[in-house]
Protein backbone atom coordinates (compact mmCIF):
# COMPACT_ATOMS: atom_id res chain seq x y z
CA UNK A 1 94.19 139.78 159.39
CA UNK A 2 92.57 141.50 156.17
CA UNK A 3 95.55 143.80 155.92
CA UNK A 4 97.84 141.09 156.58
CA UNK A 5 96.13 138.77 153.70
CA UNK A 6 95.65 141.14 151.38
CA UNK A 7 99.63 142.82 151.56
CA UNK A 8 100.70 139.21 150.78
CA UNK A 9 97.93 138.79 147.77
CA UNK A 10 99.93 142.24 146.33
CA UNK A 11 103.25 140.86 147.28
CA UNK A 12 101.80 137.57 145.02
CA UNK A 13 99.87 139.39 142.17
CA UNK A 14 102.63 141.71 140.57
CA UNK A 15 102.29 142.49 137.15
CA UNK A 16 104.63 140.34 135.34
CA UNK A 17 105.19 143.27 132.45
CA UNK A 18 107.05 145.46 135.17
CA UNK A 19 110.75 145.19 134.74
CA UNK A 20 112.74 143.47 137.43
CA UNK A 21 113.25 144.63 141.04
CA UNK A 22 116.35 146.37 141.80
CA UNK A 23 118.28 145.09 144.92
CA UNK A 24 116.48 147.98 147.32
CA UNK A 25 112.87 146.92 145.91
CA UNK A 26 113.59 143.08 146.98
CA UNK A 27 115.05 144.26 149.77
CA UNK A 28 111.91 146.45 150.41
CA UNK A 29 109.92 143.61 149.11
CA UNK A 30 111.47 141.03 151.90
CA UNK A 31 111.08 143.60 154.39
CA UNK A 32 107.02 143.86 153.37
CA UNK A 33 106.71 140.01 153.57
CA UNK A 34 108.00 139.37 156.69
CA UNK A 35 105.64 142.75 158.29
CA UNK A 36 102.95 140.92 156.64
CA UNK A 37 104.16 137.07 157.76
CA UNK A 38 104.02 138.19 161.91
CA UNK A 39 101.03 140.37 161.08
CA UNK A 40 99.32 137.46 159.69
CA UNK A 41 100.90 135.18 162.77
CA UNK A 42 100.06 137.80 165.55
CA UNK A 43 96.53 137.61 163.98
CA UNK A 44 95.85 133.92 163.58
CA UNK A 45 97.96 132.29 166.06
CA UNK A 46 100.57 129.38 165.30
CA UNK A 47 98.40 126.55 164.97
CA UNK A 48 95.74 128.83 162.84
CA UNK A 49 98.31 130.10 160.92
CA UNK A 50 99.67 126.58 159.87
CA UNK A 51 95.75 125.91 158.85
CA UNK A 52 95.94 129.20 156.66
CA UNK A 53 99.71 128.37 155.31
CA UNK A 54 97.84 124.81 154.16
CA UNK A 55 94.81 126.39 152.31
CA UNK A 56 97.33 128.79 150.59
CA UNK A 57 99.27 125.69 148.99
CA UNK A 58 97.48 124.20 146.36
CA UNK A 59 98.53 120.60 146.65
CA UNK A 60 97.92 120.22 150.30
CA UNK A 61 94.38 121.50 150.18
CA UNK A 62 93.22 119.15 147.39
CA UNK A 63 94.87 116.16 149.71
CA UNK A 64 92.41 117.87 152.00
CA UNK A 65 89.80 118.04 149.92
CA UNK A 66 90.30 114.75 148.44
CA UNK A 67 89.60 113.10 151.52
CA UNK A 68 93.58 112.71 153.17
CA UNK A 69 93.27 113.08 157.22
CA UNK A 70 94.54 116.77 158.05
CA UNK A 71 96.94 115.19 160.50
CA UNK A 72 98.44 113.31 157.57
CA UNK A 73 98.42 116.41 155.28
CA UNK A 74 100.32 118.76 157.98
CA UNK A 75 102.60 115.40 158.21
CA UNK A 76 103.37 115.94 154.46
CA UNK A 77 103.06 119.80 155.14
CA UNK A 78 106.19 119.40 157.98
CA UNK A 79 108.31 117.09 156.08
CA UNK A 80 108.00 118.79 152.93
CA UNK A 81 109.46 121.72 154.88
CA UNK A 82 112.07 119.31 156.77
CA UNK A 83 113.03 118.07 153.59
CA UNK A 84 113.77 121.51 152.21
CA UNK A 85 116.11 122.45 155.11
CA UNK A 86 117.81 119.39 154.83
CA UNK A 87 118.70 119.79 151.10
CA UNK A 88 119.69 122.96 151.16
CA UNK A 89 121.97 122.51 154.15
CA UNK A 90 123.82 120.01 152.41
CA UNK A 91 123.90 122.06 149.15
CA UNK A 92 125.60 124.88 151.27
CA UNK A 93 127.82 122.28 152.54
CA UNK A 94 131.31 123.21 151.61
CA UNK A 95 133.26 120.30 153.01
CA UNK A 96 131.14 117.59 150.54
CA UNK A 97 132.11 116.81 147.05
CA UNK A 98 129.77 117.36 144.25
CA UNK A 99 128.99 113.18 144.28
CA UNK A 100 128.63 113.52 148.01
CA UNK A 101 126.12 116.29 147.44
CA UNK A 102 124.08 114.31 144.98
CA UNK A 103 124.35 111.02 147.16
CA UNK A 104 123.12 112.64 150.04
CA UNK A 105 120.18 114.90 147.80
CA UNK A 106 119.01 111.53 146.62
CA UNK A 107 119.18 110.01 150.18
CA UNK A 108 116.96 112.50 151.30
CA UNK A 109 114.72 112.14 148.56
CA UNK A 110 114.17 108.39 148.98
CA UNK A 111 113.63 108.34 152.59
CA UNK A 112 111.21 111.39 151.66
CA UNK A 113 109.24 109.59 149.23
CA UNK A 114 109.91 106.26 151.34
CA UNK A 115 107.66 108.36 154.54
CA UNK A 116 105.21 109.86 151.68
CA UNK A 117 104.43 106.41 150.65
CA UNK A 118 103.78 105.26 154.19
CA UNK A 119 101.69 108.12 154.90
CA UNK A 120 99.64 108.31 151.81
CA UNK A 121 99.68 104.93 150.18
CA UNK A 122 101.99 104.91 147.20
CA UNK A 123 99.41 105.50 144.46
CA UNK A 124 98.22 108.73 146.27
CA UNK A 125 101.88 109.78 147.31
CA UNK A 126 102.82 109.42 142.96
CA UNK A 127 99.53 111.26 142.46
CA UNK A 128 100.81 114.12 145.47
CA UNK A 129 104.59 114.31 143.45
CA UNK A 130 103.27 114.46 140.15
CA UNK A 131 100.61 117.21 141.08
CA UNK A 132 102.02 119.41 142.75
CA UNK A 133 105.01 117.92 145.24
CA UNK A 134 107.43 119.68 142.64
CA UNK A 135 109.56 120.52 145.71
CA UNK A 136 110.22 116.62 145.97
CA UNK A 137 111.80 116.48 142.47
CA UNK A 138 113.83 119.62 143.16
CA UNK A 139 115.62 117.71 146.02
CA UNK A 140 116.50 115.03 143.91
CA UNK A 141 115.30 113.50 140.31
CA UNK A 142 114.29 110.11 140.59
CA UNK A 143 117.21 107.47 139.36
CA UNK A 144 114.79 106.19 136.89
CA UNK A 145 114.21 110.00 135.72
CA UNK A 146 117.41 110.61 135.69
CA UNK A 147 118.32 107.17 133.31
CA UNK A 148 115.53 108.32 131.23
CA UNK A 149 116.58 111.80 130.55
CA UNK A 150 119.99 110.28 129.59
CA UNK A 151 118.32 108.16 126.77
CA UNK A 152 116.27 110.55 125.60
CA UNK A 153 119.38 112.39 125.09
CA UNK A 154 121.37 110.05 123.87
């Protein structure tokens, strides 16, 4: 497990001055992660690696530590993920139009944030997006966001 951890933490801590990876280095790179990833799951376990996944991502351990029920934050921890895979499905979806794209992005947003809201209560769910549920806004912007920006512009 302590080679496992610590071969993701230098994966994570690269020195930003070092010039881009070539394709063979990511390569290499990918390779590394995903010896470390079933090093780290052939250590810990599924459910004890979910735990560790959870304490690695920032937002989901201060929901923890905040008081949120850890049922509720693997909830948000398995959606968030669900959410992902459903966006980028349809963004790799040749057969839909760009509108279609964005119609269905935003549909997944909104019944995202729609579960979120359920789950968390909608003050802590707007507290969850704007601290650190970035992933929600990369779906889709909010419509109001999105009016806003325009204006701004404008």
């Amino acid at each position: 497990y302590k080679q496992a951890s610590q071969g993701l933490d230098d994966l994570r801590n690269r020195d930003p001055d070092t010039p881009a990876p070539t394709k063979d280095e990511m390569k290499a790179m990918q390779d590394k992660r995903q010896e470390v990833e079933k090093s780290l799951a052939d250590a810990l376990g599924t459910d004890r690696l979910k735990d560790y996944r959870m304490m690695e991502d920032w937002p989901l351990k201060n929901m923890l530590d905040s008081g949120v029920p850890k049922s509720s934050v693997v909830k948000v921890s398995d959606m968030k993920d669900e959410a992902q895979k459903a966006a980028s499905k349809v963004r790799n979806d040749k057969s839909l139009s760009q509108e279609q794209k964005t119609a269905a992005l935003q549909a997944i947003r909104t019944e995202t944030q729609n579960t979120l809201n359920d789950l968390l209560g909608e003050r802590r769910a707007k507290a969850y997006v704007g601290n650190g549920g970035w992933w929600l806004n990369n779906i889709a912007p909010v419509r109001d966001e999105v009016r806003n920006v325009i204006q701004i512009n404008q």
